[in-house]
PDB file of N, CA and C in Angstrom:
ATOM      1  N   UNK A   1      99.809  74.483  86.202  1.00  0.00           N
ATOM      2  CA  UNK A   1     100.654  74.136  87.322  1.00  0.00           C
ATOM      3  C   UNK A   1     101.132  75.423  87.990  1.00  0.00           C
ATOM      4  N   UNK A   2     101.074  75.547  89.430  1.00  0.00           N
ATOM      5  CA  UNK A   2     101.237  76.765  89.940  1.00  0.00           C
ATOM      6  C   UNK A   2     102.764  76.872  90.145  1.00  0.00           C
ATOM      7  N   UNK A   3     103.324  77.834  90.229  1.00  0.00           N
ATOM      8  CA  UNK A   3     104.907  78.340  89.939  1.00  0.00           C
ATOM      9  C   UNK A   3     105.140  79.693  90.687  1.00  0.00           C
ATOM     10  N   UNK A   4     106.065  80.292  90.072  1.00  0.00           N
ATOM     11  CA  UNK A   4     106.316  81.322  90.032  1.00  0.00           C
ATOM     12  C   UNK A   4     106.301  82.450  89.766  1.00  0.00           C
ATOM     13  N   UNK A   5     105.533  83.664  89.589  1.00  0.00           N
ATOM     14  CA  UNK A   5     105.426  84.565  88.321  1.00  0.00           C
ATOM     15  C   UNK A   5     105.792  86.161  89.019  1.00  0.00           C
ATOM     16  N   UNK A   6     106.214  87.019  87.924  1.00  0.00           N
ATOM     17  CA  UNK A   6     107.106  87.952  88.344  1.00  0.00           C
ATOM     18  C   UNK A   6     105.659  89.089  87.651  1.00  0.00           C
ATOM     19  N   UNK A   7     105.111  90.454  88.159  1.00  0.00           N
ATOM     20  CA  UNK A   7     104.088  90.756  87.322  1.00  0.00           C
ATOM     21  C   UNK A   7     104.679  92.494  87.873  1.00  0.00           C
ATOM     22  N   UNK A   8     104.298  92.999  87.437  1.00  0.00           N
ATOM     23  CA  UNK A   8     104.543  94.534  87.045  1.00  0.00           C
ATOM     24  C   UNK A   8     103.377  95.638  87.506  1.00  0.00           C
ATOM     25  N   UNK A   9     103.982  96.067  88.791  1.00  0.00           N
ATOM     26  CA  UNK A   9     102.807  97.072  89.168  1.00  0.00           C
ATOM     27  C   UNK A   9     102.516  98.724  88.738  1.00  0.00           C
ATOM     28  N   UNK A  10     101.622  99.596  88.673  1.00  0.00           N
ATOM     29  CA  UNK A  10     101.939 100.830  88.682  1.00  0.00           C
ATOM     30  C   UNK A  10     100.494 101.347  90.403  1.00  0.00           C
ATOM     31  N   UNK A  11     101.386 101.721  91.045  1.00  0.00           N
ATOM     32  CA  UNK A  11     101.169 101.804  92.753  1.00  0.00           C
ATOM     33  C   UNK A  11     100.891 102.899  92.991  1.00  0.00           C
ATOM     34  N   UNK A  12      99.636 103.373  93.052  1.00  0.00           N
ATOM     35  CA  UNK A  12      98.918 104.535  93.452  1.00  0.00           C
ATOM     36  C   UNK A  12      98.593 105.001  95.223  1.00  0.00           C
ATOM     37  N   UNK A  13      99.953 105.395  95.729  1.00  0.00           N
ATOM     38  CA  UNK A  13      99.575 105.722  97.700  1.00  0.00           C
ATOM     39  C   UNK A  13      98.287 106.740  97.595  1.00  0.00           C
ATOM     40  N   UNK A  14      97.996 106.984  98.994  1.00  0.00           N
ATOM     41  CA  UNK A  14      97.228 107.539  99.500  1.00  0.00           C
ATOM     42  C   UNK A  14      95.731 107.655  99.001  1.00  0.00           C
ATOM     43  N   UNK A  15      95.792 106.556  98.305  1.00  0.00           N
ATOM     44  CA  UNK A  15      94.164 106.733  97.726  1.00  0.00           C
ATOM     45  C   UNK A  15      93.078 106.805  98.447  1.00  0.00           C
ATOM     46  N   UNK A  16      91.822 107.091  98.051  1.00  0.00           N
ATOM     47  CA  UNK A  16      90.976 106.773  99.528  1.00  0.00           C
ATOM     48  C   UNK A  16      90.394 105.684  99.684  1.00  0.00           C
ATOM     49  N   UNK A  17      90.889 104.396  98.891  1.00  0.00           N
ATOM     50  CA  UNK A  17      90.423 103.109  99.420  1.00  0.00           C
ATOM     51  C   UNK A  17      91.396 102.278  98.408  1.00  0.00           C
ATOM     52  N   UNK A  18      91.980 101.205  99.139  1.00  0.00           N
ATOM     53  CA  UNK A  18      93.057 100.458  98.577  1.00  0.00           C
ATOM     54  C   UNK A  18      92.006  98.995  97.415  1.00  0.00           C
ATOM     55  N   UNK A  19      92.713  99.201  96.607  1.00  0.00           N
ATOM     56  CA  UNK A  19      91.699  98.491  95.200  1.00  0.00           C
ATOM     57  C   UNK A  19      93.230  97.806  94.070  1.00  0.00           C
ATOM     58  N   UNK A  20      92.625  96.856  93.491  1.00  0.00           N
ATOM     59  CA  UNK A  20      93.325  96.824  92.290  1.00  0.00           C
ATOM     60  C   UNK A  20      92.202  97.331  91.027  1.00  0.00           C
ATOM     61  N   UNK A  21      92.527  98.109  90.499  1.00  0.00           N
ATOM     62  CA  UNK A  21      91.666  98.572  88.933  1.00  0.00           C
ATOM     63  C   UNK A  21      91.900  97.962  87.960  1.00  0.00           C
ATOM     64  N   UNK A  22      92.681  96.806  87.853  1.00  0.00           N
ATOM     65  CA  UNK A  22      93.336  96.208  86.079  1.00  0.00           C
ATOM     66  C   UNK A  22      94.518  96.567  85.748  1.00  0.00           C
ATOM     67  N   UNK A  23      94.368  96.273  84.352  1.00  0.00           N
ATOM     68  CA  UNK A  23      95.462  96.816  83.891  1.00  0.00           C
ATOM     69  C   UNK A  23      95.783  97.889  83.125  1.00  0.00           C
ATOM     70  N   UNK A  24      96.680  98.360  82.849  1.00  0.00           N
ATOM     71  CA  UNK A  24      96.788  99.512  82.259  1.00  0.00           C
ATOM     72  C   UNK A  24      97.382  99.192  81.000  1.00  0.00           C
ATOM     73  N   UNK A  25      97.650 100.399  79.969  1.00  0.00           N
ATOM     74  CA  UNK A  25      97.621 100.268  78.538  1.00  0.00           C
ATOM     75  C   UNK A  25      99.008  99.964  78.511  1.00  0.00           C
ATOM     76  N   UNK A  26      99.954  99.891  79.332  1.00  0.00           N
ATOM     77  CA  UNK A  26     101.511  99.547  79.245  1.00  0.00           C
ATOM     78  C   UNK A  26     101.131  98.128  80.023  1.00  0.00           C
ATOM     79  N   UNK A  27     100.423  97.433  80.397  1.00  0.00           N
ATOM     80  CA  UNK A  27     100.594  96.103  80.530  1.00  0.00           C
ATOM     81  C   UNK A  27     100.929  96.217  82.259  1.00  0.00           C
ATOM     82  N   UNK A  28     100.444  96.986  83.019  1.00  0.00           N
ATOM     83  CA  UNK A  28     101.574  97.179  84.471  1.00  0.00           C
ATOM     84  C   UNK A  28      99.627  97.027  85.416  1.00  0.00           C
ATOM     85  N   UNK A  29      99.831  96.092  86.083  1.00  0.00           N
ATOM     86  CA  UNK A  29      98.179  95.701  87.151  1.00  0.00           C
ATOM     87  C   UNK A  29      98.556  97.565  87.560  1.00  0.00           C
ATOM     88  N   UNK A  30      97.544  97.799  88.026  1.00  0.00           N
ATOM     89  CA  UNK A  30      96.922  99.149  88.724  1.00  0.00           C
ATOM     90  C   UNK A  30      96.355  98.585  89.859  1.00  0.00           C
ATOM     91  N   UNK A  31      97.541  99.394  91.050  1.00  0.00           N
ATOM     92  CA  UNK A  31      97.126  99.497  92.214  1.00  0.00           C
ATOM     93  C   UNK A  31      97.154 100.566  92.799  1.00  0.00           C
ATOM     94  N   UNK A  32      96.030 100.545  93.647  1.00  0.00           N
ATOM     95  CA  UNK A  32      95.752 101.706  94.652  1.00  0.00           C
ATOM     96  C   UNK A  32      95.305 100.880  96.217  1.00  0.00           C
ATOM     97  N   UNK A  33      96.077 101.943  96.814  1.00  0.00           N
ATOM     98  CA  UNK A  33      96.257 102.072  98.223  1.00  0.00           C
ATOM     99  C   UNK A  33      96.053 102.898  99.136  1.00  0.00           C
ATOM    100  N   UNK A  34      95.573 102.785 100.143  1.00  0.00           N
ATOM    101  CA  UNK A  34      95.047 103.948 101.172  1.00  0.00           C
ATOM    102  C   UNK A  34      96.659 104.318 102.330  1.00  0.00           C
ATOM    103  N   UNK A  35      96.965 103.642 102.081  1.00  0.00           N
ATOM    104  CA  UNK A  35      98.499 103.656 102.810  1.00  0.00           C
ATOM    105  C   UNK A  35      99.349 104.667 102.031  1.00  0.00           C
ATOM    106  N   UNK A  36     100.424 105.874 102.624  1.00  0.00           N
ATOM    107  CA  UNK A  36     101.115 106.554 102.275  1.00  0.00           C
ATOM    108  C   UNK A  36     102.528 106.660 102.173  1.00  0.00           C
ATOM    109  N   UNK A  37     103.043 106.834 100.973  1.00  0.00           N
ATOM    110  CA  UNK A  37     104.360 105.961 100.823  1.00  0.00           C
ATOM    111  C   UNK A  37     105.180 106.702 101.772  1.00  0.00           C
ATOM    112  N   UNK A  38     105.292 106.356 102.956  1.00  0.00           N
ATOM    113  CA  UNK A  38     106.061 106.841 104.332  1.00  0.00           C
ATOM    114  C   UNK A  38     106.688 105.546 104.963  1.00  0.00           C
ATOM    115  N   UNK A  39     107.713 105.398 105.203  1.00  0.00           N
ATOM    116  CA  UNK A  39     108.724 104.232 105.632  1.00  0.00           C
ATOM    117  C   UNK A  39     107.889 102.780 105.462  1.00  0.00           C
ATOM    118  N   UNK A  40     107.757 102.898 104.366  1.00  0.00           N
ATOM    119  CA  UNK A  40     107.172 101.558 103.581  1.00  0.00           C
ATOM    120  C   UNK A  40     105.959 100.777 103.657  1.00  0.00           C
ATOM    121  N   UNK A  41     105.134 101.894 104.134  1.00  0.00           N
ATOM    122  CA  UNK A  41     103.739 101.721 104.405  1.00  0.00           C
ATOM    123  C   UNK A  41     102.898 101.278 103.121  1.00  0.00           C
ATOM    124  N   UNK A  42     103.219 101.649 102.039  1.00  0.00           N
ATOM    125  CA  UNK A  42     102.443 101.416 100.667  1.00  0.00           C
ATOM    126  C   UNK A  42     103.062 100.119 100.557  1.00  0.00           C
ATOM    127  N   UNK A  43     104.315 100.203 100.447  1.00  0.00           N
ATOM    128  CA  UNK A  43     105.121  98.891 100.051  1.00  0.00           C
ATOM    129  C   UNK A  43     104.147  97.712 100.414  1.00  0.00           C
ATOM    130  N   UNK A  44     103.959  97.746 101.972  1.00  0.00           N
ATOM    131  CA  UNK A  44     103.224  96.531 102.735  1.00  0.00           C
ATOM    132  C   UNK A  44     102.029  96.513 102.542  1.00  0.00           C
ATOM    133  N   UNK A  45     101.502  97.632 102.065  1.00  0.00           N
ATOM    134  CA  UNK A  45      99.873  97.284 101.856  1.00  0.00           C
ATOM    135  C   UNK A  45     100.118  96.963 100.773  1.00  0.00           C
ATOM    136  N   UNK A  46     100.621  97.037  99.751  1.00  0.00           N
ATOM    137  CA  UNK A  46     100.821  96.778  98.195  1.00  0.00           C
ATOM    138  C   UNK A  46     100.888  94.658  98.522  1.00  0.00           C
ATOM    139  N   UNK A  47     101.967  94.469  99.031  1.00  0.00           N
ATOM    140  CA  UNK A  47     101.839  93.062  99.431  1.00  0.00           C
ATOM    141  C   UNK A  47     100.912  92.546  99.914  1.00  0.00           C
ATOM    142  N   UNK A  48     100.206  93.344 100.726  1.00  0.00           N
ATOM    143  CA  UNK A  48      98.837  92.292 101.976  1.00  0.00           C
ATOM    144  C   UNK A  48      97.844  92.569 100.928  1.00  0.00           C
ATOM    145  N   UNK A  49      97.828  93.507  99.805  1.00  0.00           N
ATOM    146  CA  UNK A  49      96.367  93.379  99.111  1.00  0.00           C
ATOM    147  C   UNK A  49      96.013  92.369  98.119  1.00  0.00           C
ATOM    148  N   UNK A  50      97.964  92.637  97.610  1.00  0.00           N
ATOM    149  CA  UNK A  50      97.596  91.257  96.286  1.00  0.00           C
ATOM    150  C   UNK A  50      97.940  89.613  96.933  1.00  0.00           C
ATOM    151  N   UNK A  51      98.520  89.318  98.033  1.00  0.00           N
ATOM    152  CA  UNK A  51      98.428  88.610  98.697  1.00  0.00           C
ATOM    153  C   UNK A  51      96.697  88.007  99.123  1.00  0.00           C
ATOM    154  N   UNK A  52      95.990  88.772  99.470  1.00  0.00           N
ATOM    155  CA  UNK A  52      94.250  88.984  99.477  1.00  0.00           C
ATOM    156  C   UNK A  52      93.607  88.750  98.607  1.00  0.00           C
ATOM    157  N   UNK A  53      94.219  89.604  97.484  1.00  0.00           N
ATOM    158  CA  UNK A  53      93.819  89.372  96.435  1.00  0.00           C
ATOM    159  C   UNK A  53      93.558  87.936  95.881  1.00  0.00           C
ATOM    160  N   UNK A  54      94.484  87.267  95.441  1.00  0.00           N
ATOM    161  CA  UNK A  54      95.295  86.503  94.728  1.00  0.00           C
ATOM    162  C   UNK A  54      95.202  85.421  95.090  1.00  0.00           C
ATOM    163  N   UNK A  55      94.896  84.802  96.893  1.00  0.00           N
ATOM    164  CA  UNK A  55      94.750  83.837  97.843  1.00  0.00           C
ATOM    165  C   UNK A  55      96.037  83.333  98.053  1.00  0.00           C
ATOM    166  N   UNK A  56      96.928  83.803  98.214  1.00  0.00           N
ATOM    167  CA  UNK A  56      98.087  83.375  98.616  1.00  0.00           C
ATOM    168  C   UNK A  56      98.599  83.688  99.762  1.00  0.00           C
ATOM    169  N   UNK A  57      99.221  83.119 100.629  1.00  0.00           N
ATOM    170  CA  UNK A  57      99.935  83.438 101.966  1.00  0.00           C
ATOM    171  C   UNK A  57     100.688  84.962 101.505  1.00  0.00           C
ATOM    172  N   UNK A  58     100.857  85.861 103.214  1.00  0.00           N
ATOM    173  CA  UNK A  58     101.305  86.867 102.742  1.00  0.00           C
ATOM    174  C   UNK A  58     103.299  87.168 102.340  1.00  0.00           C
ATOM    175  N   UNK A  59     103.799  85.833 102.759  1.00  0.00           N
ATOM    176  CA  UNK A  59     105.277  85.706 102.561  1.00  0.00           C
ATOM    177  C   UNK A  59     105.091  85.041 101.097  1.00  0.00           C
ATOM    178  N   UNK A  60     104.191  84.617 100.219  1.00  0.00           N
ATOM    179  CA  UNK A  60     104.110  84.161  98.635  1.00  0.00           C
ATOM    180  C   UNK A  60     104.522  85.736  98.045  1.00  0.00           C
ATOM    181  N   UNK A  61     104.566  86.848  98.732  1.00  0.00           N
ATOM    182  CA  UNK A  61     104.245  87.903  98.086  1.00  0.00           C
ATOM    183  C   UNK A  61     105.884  88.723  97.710  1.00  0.00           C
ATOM    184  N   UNK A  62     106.375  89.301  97.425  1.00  0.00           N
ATOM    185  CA  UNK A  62     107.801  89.665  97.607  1.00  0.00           C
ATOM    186  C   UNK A  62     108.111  90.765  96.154  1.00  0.00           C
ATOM    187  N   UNK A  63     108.639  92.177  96.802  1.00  0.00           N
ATOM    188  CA  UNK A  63     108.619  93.164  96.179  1.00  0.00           C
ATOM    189  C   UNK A  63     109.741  92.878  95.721  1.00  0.00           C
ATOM    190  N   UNK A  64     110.530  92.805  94.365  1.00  0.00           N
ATOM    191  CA  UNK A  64     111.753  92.509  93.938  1.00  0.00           C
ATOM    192  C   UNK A  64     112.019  94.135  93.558  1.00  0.00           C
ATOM    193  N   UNK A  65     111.674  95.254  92.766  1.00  0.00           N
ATOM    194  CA  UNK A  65     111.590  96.275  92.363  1.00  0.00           C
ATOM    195  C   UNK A  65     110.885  97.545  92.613  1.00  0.00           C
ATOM    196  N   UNK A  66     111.661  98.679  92.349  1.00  0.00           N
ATOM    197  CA  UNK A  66     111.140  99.735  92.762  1.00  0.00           C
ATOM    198  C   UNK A  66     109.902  99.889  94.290  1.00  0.00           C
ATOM    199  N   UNK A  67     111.039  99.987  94.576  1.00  0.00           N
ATOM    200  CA  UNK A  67     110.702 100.076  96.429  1.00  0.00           C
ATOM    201  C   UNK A  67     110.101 101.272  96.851  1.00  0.00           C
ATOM    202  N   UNK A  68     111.353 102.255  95.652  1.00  0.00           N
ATOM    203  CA  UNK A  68     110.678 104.190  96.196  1.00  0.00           C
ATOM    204  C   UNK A  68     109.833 104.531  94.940  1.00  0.00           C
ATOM    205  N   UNK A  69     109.425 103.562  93.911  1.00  0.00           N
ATOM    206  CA  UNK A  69     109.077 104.098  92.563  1.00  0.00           C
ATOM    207  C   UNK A  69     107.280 103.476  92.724  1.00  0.00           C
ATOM    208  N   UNK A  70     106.550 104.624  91.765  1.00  0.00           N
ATOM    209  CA  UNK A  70     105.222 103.823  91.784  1.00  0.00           C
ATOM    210  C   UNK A  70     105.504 102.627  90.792  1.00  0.00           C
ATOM    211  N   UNK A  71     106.108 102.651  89.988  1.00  0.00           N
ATOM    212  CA  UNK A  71     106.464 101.248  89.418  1.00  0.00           C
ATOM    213  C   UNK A  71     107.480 100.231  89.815  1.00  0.00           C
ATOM    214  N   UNK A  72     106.768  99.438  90.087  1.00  0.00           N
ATOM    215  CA  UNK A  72     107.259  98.533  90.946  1.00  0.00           C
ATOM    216  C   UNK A  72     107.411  97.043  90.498  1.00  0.00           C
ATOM    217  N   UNK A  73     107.587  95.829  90.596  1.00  0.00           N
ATOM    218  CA  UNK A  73     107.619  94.968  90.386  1.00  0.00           C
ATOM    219  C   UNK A  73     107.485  93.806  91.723  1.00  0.00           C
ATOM    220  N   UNK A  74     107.009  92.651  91.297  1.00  0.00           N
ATOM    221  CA  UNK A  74     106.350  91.839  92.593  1.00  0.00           C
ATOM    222  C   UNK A  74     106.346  90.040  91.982  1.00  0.00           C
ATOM    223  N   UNK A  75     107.309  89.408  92.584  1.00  0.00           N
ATOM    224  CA  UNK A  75     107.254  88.168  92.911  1.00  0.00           C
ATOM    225  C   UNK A  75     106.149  87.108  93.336  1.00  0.00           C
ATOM    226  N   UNK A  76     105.268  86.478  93.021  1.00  0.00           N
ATOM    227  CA  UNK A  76     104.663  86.104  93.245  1.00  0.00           C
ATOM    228  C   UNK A  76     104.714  84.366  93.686  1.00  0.00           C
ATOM    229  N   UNK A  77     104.829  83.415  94.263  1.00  0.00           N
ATOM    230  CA  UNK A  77     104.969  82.118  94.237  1.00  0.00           C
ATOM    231  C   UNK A  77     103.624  81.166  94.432  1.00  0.00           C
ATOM    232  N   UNK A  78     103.321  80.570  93.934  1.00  0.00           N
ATOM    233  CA  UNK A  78     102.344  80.072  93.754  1.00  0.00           C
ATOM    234  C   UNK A  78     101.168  80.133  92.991  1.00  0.00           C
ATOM    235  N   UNK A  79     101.954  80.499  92.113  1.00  0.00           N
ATOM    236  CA  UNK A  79     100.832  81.058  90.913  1.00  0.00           C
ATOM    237  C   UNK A  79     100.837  80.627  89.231  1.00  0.00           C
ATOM    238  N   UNK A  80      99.812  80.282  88.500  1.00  0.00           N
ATOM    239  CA  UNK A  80     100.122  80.377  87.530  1.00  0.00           C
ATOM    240  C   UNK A  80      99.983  81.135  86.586  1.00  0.00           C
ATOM    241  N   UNK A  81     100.817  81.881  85.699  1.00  0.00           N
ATOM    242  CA  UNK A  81     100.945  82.844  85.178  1.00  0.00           C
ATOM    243  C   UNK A  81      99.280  82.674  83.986  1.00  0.00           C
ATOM    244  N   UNK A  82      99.250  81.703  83.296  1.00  0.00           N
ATOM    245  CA  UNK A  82      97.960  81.560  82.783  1.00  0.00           C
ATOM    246  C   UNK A  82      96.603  82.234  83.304  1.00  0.00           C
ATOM    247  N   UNK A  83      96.709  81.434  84.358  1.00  0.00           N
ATOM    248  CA  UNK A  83      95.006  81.865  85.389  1.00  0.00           C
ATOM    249  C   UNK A  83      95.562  83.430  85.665  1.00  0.00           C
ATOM    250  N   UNK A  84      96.528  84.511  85.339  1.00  0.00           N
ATOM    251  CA  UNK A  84      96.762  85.344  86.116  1.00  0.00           C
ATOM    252  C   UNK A  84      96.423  86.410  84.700  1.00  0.00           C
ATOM    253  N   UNK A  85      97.086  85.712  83.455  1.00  0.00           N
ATOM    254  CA  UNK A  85      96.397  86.216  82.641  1.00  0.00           C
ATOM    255  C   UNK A  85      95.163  86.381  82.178  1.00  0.00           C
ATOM    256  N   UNK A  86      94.692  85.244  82.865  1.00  0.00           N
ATOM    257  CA  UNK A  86      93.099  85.243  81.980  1.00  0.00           C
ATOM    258  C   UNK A  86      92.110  86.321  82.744  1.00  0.00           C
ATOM    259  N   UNK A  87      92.590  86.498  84.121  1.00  0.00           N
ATOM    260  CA  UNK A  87      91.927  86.931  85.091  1.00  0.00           C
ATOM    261  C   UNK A  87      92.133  88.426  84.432  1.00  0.00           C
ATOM    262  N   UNK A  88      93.195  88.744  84.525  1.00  0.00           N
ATOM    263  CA  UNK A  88      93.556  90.323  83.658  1.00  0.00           C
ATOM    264  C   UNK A  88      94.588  90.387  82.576  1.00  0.00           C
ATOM    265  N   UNK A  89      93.465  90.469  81.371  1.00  0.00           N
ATOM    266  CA  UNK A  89      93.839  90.225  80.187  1.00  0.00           C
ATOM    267  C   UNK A  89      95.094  91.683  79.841  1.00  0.00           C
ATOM    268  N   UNK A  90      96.448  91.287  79.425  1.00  0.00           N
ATOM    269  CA  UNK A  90      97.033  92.046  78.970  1.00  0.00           C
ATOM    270  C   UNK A  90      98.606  92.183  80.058  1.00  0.00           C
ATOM    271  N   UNK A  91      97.974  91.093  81.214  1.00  0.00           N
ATOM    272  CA  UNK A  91      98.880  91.825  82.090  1.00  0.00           C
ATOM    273  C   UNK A  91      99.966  90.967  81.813  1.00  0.00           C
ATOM    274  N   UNK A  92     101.264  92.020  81.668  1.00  0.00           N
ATOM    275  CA  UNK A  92     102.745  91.675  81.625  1.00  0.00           C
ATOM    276  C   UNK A  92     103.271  91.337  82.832  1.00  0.00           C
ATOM    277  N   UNK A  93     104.535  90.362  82.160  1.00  0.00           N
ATOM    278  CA  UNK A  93     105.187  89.566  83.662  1.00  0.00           C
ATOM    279  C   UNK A  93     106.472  89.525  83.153  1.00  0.00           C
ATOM    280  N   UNK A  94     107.314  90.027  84.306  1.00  0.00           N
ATOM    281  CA  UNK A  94     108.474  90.209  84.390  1.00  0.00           C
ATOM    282  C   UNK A  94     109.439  91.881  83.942  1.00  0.00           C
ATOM    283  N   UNK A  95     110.433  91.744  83.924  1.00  0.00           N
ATOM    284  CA  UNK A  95     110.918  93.438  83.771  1.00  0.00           C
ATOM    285  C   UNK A  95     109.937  93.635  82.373  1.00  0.00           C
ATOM    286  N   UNK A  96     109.591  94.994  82.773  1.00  0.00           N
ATOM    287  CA  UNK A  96     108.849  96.097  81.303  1.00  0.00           C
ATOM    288  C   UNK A  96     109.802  96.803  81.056  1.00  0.00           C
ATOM    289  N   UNK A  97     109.702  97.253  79.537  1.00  0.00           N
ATOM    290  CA  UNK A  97     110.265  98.456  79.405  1.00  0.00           C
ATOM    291  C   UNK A  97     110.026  99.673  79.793  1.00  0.00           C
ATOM    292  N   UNK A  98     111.027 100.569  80.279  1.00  0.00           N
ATOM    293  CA  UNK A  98     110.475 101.749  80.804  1.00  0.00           C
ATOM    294  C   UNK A  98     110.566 101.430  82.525  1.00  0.00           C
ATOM    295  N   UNK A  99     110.852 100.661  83.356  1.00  0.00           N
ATOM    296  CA  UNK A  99     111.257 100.636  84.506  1.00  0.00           C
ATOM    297  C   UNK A  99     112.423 101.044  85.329  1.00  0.00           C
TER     298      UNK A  99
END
């Protein structure tokens, strides 16, 4: 049943092509972005990718955490945390330690 789920980013700006890579060994999705964290340019590509990603409208998407930090955190609505795991095994949801 699709819901709500809260998932844990680590947000790589200026890359030379905006990607998600998985997850990482702390449990946090890996993103990269071609956008440069300059008056919230990463922020929004960070939303329109996993929004893309994910098939969800781009207002399903909503940065709750670390706004100026590459670790970040992200709201998701319409989702179920299951299919989100299976898709990337390992990935943590909700505050991590170390944020």
């Amino acid at each position: 049943m699709a819901g709500t789920v809260e998932i844990v980013l680590h947000v790589t700006p200026r890359a030379s092509r905006s990607a998600i890579e998985g997850v990482d060994s702390e449990g946090r999705l890996r993103v990269r972005v071609a956008a440069p964290p300059v008056d919230g340019a990463a922020n929004e590509a960070v939303v329109a990718l996993l929004a893309a990603e994910l098939g969800v409208r781009r207002g399903a998407v909503t940065l709750t955490a670390g706004a100026s930090s590459r670790n970040k955190r992200c709201r998701v609505d319409g989702l179920d945390a299951a299919a989100l795991q299976a898709r990337w095994p390992g990935l943590r949801f909700g505050r991590h330690p170390g944020d």
